[in-house]
Protein backbone atom coordinates (compact mmCIF):
# COMPACT_ATOMS: atom_id res chain seq x y z
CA UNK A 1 -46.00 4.76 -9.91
CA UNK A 2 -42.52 3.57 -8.97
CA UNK A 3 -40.84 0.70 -9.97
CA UNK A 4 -38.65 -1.05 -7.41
CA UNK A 5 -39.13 1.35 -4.76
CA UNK A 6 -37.42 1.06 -1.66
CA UNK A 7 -40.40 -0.13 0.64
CA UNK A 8 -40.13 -1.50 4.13
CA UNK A 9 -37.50 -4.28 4.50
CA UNK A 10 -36.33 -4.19 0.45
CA UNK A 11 -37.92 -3.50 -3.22
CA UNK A 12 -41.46 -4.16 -3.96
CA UNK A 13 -41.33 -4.97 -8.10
CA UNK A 14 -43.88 -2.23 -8.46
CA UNK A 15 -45.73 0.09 -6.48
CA UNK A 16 -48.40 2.42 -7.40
CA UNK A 17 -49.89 5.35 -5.49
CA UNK A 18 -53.46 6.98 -6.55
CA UNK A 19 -53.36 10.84 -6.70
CA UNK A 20 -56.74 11.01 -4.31
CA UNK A 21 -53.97 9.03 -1.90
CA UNK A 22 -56.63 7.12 -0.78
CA UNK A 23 -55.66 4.17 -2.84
CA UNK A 24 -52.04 2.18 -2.82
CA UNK A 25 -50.54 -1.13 -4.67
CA UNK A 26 -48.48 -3.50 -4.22
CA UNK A 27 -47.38 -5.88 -6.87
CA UNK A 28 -45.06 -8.83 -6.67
CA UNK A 29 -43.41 -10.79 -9.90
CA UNK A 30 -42.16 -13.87 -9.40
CA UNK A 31 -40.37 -16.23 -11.81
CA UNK A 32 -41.97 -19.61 -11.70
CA UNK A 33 -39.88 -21.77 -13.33
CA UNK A 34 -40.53 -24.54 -12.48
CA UNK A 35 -44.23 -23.77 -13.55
CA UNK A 36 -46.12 -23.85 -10.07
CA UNK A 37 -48.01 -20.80 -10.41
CA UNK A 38 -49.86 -21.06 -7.35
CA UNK A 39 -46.85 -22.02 -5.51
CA UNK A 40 -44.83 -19.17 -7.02
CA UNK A 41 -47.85 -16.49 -6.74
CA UNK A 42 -48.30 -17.20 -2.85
CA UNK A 43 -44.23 -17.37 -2.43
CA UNK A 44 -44.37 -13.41 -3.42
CA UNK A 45 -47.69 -12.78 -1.65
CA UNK A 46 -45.72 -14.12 1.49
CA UNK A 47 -42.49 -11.68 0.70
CA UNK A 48 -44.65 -8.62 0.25
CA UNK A 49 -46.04 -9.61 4.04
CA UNK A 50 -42.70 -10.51 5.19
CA UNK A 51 -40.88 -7.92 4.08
CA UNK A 52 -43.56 -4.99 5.09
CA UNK A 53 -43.46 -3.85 0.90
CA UNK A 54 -46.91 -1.61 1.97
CA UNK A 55 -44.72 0.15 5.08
CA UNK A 56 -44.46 3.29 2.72
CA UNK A 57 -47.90 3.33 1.87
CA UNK A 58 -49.15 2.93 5.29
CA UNK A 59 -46.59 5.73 6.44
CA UNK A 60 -47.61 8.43 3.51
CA UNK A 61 -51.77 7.65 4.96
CA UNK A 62 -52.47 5.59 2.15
CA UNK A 63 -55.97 3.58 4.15
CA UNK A 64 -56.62 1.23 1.36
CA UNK A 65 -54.15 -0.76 0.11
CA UNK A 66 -54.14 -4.00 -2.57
CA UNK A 67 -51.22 -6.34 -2.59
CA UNK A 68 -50.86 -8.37 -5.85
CA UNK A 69 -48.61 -11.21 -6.95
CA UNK A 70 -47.82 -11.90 -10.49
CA UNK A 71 -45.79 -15.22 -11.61
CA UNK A 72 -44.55 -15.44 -14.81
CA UNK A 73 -43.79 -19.27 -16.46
CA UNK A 74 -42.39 -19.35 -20.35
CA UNK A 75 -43.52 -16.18 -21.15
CA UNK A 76 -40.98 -15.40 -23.38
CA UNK A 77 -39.51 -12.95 -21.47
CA UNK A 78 -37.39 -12.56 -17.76
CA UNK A 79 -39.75 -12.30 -14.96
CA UNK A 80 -36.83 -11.31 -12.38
């Protein structure tokens, strides 16, 4: 697993990479603050597409891979 790995066009927040390497992800936080979750979630689903966060994956053969977004409203902590 890395953690703002240099992917494509910029960072993905996370990206994970199965040992079968069969199996990669793609996860997106977002910061909602104003509290649209669905707005926020498909804001970071968009910047993974945009900004090709999977391009590693796809180069190192990875076939299957899962793109997630996460947003984050009040939870206490700093979702950026």
């Amino acid at each position: 697993m890395h953690s703002n790995a240099e992917a494509g066009e910029g960072y993905s927040d996370i990206l994970v990479k199965s040992e079968e390497g069969n199996l990669g992800i793609v996860i997106g936080v977002k910061d909602a603050r104003e509290g649209d979750l669905e707005t926020d979630c498909q804001r970071a689903l968009m910047q993974i597409e945009e900004k090709d966060y999977a391009a590693q994956l796809t180069a190192d053969g990875y076939g299957r891979i899962l793109k997630y977004s996460v947003p984050c409203y009040k939870s206490g902590a700093k979702c950026s």
